[in-house]
PDB file of N, CA and C in Angstrom:
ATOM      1  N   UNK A   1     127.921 127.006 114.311  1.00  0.00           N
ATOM      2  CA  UNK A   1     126.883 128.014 114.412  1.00  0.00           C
ATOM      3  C   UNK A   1     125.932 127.640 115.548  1.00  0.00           C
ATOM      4  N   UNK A   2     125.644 128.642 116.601  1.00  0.00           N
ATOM      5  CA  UNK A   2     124.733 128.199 117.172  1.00  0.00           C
ATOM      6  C   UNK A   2     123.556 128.061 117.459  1.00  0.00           C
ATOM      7  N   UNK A   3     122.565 127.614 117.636  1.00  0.00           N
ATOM      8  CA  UNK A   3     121.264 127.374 117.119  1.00  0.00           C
ATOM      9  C   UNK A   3     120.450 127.765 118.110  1.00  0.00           C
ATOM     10  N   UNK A   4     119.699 128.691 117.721  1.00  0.00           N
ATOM     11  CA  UNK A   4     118.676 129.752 118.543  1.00  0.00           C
ATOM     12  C   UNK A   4     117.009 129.720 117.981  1.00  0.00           C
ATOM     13  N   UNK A   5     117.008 129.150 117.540  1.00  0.00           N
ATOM     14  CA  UNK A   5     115.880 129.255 117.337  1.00  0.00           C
ATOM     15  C   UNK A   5     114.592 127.557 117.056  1.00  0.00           C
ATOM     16  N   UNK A   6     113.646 127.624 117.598  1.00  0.00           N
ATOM     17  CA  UNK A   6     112.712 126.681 117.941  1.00  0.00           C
ATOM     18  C   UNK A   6     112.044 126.321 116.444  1.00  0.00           C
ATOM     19  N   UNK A   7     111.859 125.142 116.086  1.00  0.00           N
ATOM     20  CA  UNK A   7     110.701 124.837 115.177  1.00  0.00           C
ATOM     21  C   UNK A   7     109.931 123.546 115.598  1.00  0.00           C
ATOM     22  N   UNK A   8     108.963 124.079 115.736  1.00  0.00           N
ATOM     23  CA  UNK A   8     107.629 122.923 116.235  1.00  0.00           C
ATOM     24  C   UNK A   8     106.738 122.757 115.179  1.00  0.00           C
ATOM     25  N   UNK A   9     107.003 121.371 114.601  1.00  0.00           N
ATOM     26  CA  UNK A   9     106.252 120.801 113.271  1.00  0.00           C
ATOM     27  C   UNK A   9     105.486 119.682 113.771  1.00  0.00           C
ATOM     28  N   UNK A  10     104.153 119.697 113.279  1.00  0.00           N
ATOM     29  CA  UNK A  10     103.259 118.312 113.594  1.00  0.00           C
ATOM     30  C   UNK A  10     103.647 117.397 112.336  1.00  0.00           C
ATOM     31  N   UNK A  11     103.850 116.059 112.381  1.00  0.00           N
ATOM     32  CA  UNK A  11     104.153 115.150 111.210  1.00  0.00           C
ATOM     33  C   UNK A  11     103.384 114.213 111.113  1.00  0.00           C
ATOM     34  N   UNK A  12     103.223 113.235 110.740  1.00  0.00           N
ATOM     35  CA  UNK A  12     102.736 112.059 110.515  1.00  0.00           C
ATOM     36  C   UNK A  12     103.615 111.178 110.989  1.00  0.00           C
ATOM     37  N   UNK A  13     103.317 110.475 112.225  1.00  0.00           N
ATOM     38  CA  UNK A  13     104.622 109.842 113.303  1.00  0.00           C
ATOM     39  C   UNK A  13     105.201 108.399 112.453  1.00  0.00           C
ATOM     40  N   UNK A  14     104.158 108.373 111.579  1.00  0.00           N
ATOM     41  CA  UNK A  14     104.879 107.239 110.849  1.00  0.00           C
ATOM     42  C   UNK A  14     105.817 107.614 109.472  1.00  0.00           C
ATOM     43  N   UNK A  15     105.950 108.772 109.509  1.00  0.00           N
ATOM     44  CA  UNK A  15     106.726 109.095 108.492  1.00  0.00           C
ATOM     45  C   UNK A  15     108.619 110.129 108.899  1.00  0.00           C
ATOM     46  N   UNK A  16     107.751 110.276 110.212  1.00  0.00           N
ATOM     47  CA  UNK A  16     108.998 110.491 111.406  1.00  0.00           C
ATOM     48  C   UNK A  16     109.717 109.407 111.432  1.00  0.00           C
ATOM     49  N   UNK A  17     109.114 108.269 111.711  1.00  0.00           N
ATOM     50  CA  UNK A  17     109.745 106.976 112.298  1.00  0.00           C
ATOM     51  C   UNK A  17     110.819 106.440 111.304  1.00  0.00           C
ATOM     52  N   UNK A  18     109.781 106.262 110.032  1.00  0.00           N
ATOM     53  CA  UNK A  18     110.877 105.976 108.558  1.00  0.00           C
ATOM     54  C   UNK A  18     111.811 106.686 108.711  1.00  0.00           C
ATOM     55  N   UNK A  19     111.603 108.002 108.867  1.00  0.00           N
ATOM     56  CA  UNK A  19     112.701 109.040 108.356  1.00  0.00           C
ATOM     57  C   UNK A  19     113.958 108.904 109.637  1.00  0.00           C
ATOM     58  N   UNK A  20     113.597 108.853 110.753  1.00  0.00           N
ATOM     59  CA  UNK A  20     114.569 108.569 112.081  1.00  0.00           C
ATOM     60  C   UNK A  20     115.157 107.213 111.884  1.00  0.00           C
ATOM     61  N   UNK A  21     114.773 105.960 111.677  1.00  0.00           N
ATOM     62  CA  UNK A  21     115.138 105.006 111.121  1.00  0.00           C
ATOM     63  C   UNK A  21     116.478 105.127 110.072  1.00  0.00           C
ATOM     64  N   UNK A  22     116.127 105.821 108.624  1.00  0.00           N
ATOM     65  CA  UNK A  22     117.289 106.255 107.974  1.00  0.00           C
ATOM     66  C   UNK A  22     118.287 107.127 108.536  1.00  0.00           C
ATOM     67  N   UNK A  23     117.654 108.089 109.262  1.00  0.00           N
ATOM     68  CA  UNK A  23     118.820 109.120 109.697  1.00  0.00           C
ATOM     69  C   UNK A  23     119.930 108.697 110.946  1.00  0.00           C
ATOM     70  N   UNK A  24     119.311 107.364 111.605  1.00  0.00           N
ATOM     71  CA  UNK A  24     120.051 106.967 112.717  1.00  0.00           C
ATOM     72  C   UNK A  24     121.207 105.877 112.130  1.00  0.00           C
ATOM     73  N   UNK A  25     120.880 105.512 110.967  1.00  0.00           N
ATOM     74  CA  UNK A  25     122.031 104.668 110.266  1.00  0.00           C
ATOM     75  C   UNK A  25     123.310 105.567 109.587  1.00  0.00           C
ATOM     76  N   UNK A  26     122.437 106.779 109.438  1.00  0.00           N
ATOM     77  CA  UNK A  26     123.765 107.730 108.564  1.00  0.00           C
ATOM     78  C   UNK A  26     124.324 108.476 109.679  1.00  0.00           C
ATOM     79  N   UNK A  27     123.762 108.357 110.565  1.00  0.00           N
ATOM     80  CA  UNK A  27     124.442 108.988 112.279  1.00  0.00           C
ATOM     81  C   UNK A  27     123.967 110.477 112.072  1.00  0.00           C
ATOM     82  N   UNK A  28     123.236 110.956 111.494  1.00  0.00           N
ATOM     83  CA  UNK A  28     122.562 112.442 111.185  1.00  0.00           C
ATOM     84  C   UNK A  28     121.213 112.434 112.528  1.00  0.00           C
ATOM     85  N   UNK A  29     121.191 113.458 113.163  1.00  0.00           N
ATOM     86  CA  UNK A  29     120.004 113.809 114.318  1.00  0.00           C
ATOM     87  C   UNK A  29     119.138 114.366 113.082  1.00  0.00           C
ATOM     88  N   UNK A  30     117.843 114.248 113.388  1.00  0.00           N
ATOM     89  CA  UNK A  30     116.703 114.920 112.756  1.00  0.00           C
ATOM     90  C   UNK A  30     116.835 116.219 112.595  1.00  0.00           C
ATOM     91  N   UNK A  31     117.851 116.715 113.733  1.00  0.00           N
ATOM     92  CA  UNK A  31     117.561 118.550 113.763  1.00  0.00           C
ATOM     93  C   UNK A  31     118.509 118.952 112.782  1.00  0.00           C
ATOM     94  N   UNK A  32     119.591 118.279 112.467  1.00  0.00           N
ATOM     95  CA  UNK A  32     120.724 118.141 111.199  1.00  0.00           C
ATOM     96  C   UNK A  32     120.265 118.326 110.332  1.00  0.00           C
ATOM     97  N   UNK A  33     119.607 117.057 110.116  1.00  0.00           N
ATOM     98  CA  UNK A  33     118.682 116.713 109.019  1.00  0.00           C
ATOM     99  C   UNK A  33     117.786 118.080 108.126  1.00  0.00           C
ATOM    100  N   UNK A  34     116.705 118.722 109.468  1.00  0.00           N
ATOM    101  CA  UNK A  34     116.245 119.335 108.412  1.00  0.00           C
ATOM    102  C   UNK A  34     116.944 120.828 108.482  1.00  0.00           C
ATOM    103  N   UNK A  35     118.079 121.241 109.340  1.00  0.00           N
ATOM    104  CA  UNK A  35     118.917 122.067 108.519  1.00  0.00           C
ATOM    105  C   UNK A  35     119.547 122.204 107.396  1.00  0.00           C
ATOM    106  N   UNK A  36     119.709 121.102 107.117  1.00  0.00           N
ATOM    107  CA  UNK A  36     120.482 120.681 105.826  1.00  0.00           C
ATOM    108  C   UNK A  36     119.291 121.084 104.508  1.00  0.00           C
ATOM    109  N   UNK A  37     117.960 120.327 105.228  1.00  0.00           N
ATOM    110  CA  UNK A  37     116.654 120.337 104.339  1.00  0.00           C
ATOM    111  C   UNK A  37     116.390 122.325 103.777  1.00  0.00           C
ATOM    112  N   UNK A  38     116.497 122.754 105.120  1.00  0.00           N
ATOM    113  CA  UNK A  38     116.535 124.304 104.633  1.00  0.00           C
ATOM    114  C   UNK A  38     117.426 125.141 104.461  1.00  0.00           C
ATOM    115  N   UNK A  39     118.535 124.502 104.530  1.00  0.00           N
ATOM    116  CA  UNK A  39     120.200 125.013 103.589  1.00  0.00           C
ATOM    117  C   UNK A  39     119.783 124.791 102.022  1.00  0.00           C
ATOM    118  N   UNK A  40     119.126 123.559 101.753  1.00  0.00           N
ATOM    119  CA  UNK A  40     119.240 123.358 100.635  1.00  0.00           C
ATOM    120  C   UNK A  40     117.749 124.172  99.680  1.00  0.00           C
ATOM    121  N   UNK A  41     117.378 124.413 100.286  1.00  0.00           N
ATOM    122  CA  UNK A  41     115.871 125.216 100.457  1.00  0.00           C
ATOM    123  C   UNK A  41     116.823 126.666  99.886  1.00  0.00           C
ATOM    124  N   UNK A  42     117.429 127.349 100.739  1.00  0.00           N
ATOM    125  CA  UNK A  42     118.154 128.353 100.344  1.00  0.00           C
ATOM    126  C   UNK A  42     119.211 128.746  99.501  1.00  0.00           C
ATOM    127  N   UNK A  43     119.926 127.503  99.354  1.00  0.00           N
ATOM    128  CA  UNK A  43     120.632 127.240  98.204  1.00  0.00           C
ATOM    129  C   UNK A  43     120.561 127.016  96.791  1.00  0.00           C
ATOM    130  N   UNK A  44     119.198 126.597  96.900  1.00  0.00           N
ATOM    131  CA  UNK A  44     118.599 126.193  95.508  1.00  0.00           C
ATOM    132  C   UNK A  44     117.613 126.800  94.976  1.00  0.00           C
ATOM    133  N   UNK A  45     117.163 127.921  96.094  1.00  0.00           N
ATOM    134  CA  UNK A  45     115.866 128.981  95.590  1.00  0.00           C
ATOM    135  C   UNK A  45     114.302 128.106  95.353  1.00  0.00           C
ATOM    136  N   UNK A  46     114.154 126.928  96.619  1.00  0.00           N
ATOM    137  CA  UNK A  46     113.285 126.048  95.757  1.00  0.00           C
ATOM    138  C   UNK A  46     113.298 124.907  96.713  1.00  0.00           C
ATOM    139  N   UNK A  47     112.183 124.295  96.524  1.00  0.00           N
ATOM    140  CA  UNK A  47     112.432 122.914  97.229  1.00  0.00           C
ATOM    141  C   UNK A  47     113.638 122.247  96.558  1.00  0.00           C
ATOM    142  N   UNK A  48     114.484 121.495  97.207  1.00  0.00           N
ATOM    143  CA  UNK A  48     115.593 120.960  96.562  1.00  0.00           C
ATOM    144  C   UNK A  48     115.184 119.457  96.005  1.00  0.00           C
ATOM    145  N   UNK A  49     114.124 119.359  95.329  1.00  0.00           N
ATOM    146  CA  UNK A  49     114.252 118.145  95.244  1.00  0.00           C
ATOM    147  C   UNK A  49     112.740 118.407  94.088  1.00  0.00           C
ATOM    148  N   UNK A  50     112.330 117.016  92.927  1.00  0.00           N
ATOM    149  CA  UNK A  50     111.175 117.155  92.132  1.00  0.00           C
ATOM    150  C   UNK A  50     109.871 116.754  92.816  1.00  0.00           C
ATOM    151  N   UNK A  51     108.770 117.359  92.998  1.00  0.00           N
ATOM    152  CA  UNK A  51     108.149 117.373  93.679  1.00  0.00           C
ATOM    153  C   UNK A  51     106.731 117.375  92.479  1.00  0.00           C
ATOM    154  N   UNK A  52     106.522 116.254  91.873  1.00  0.00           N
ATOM    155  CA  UNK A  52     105.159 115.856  90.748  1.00  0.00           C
ATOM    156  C   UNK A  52     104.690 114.721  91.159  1.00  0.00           C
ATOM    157  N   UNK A  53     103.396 114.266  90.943  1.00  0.00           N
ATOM    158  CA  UNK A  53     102.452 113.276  91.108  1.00  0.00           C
ATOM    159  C   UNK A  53     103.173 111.981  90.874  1.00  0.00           C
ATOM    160  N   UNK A  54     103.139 110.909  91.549  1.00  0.00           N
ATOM    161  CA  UNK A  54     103.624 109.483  90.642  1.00  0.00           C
ATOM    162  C   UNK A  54     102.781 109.141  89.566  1.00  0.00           C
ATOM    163  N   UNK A  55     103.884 108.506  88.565  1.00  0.00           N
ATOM    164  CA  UNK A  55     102.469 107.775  87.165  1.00  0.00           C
ATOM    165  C   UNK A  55     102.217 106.844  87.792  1.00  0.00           C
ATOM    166  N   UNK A  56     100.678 106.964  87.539  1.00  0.00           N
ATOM    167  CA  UNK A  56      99.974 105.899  87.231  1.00  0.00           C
ATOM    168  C   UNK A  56     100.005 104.845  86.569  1.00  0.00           C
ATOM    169  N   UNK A  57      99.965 103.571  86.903  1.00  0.00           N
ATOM    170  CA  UNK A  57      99.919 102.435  85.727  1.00  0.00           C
ATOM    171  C   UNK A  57      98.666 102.960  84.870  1.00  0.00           C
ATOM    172  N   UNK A  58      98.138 102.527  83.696  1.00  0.00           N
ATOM    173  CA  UNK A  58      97.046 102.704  83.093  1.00  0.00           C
ATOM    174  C   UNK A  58      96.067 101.793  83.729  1.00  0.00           C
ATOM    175  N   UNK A  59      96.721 100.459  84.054  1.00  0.00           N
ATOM    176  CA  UNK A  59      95.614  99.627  84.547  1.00  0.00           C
ATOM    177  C   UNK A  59      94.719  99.674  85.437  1.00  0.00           C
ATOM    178  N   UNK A  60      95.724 101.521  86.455  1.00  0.00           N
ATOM    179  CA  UNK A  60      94.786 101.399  87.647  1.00  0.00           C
ATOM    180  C   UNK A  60      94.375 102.599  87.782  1.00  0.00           C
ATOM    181  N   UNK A  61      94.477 103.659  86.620  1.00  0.00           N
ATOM    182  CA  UNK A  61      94.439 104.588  86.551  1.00  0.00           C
ATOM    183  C   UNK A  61      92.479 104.936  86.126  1.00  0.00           C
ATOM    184  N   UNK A  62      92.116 105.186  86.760  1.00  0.00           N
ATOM    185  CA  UNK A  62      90.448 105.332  86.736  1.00  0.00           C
ATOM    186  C   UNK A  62      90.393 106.419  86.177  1.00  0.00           C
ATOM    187  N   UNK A  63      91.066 107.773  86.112  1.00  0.00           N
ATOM    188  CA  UNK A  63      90.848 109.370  84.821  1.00  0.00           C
ATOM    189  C   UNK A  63      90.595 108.605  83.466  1.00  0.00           C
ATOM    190  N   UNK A  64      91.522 107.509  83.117  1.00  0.00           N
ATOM    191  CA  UNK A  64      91.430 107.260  81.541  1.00  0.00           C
ATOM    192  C   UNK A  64      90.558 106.168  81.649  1.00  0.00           C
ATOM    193  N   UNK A  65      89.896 105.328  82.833  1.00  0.00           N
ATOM    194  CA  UNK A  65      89.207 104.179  82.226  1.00  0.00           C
ATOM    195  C   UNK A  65      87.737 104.411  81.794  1.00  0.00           C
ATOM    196  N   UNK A  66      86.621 103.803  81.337  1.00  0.00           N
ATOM    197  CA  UNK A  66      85.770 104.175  81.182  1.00  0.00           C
ATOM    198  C   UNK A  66      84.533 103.809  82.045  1.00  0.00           C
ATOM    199  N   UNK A  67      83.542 104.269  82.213  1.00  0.00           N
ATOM    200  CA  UNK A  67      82.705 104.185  83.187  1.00  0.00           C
ATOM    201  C   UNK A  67      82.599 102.198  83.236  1.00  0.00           C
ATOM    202  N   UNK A  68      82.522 101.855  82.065  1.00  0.00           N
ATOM    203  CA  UNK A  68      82.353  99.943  81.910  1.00  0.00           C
ATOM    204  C   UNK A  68      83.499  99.414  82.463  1.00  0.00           C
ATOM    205  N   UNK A  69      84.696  99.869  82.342  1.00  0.00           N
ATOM    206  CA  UNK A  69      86.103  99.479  83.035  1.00  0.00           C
ATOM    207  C   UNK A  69      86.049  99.509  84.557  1.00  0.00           C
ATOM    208  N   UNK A  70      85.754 100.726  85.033  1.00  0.00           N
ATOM    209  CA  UNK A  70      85.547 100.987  86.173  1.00  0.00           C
ATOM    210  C   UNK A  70      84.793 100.448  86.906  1.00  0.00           C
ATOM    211  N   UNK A  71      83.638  99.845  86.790  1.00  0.00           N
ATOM    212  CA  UNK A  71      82.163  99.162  87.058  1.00  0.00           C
ATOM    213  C   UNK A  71      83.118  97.888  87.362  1.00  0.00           C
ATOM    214  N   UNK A  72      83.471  97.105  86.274  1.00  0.00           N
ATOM    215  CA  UNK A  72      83.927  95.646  86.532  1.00  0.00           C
ATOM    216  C   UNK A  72      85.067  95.712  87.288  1.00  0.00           C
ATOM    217  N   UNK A  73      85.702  96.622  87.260  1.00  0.00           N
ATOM    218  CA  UNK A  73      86.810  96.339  88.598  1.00  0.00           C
ATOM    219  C   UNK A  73      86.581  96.482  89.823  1.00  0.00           C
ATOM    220  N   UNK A  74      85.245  97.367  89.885  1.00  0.00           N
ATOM    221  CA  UNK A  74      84.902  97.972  91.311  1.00  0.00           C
ATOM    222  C   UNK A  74      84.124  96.203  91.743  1.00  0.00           C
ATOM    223  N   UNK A  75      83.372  96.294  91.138  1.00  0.00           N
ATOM    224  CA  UNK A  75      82.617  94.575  91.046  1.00  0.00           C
ATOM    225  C   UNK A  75      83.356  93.545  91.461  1.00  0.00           C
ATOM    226  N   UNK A  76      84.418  93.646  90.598  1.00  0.00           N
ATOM    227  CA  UNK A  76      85.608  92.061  90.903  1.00  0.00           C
ATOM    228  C   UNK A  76      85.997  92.326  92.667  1.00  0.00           C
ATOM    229  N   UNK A  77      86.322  93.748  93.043  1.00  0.00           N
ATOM    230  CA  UNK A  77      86.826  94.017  94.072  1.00  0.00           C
ATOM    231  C   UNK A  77      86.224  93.431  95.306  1.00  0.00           C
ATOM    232  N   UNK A  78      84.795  93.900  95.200  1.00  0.00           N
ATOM    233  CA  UNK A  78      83.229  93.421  95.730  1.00  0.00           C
ATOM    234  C   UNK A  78      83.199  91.766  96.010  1.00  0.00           C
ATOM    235  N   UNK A  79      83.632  91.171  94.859  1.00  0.00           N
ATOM    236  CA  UNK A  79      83.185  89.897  94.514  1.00  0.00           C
ATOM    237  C   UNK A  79      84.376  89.246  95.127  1.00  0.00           C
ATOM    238  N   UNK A  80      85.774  89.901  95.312  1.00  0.00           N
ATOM    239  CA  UNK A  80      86.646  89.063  96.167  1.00  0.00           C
ATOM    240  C   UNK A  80      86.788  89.055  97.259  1.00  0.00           C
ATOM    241  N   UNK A  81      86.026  90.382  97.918  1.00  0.00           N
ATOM    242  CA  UNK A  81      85.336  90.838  99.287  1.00  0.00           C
ATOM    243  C   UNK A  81      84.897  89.797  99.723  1.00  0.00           C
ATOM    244  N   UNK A  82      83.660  89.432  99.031  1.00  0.00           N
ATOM    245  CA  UNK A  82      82.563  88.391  99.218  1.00  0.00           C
ATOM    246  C   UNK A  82      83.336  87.139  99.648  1.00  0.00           C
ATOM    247  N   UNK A  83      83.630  86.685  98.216  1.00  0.00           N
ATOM    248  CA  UNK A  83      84.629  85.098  98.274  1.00  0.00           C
ATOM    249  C   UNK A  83      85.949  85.310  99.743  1.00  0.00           C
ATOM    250  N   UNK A  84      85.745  86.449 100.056  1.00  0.00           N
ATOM    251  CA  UNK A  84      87.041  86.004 101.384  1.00  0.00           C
ATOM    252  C   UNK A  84      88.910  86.550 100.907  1.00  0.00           C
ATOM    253  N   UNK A  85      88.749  86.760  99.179  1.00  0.00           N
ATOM    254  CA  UNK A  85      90.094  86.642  98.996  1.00  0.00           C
ATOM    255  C   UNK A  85      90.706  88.474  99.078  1.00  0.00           C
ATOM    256  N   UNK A  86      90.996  88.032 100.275  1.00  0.00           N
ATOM    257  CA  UNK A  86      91.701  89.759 101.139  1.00  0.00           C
ATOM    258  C   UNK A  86      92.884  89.353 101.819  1.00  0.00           C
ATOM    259  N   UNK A  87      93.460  90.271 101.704  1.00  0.00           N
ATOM    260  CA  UNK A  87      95.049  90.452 103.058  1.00  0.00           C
ATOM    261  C   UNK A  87      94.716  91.391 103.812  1.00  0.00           C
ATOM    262  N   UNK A  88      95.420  91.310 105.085  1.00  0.00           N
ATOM    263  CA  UNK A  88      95.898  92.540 105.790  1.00  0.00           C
ATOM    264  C   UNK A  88      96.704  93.171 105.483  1.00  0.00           C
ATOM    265  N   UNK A  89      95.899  94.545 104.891  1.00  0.00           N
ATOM    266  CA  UNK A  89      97.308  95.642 104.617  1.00  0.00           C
ATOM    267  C   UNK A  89      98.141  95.701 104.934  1.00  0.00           C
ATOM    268  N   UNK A  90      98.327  95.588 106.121  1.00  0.00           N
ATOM    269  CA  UNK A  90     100.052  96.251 107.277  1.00  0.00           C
ATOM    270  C   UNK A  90     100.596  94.819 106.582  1.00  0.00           C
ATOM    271  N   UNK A  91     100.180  93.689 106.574  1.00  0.00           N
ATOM    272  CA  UNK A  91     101.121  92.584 105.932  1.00  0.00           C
ATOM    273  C   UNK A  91     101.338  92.419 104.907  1.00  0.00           C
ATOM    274  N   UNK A  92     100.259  92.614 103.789  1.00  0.00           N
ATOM    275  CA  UNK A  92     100.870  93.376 102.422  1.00  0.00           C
ATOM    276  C   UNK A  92     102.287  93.938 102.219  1.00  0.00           C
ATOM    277  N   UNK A  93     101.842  95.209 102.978  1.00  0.00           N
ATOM    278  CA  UNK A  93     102.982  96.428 102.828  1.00  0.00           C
ATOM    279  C   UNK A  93     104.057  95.475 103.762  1.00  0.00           C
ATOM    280  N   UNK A  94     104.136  94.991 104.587  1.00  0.00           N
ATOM    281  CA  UNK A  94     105.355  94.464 104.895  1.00  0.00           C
ATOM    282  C   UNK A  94     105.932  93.923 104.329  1.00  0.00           C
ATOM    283  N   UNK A  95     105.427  92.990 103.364  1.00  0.00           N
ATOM    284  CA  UNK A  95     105.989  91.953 102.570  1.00  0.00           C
ATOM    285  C   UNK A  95     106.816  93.035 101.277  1.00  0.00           C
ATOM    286  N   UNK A  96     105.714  93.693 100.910  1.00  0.00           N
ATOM    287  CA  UNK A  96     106.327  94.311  99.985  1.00  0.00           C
ATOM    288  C   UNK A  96     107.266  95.024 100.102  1.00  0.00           C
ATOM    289  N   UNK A  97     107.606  95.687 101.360  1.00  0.00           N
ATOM    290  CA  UNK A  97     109.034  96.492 101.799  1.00  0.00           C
ATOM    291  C   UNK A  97     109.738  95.659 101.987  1.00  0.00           C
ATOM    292  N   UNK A  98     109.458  94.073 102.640  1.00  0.00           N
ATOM    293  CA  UNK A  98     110.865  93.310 102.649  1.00  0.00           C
ATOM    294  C   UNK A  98     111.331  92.778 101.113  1.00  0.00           C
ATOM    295  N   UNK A  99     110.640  92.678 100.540  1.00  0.00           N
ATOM    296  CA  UNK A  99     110.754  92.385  98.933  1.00  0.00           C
ATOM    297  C   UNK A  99     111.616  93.611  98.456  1.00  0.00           C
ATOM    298  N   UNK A 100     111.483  95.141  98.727  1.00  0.00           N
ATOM    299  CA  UNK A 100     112.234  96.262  98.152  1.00  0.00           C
ATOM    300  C   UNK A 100     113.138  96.795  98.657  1.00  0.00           C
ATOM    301  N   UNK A 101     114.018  95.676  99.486  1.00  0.00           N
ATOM    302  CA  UNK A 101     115.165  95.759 100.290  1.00  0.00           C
ATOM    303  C   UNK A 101     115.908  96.218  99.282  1.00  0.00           C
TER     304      UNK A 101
END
């Protein structure tokens, strides 16, 4: 089929990158990709896929904690601020994606 028509989407380039990353291992081009995304769009009457909130742990879930719960965690947070005990996010999350290999 030949393809006539333009779609110009703004993304979040870091969520391009992930996604080009996977698609260059399955040998799929992006423009494949989201044909397939709106084949299946049309096929299924629907986003093709479940699309709800992640659960929450309770532990970190602040809707159910109570204003005293909330206080001392916000505090501890503060207080490890203070004392120095922090990471760098981006190295966090790295670690943790090489961990969810």
């Amino acid at each position: 089929m030949e393809k006539t028509t333009t779609l110009n989407l703004r993304v979040d380039p870091m969520v391009k990158a992930r996604a080009e990353k996977v698609l260059s291992r399955l040998g799929v081009p992006m423009s494949t990709a989201i044909d397939m995304y709106l084949n299946q769009i049309y096929l299924t009457g629907g986003i093709p896929f479940s699309v709800s909130l992640p659960k929450v742990p309770d532990t970190v879930n602040m809707d159910i904690m109570t204003d005293r719960e909330l206080d001392a965690r916000l505090k501890k947070g503060f207080d490890d601020i203070a004392l120095g005990n922090v990471q760098d996010a981006a190295e966090a999350f790295e670690r943790f994606r090489e961990k969810n290999r």
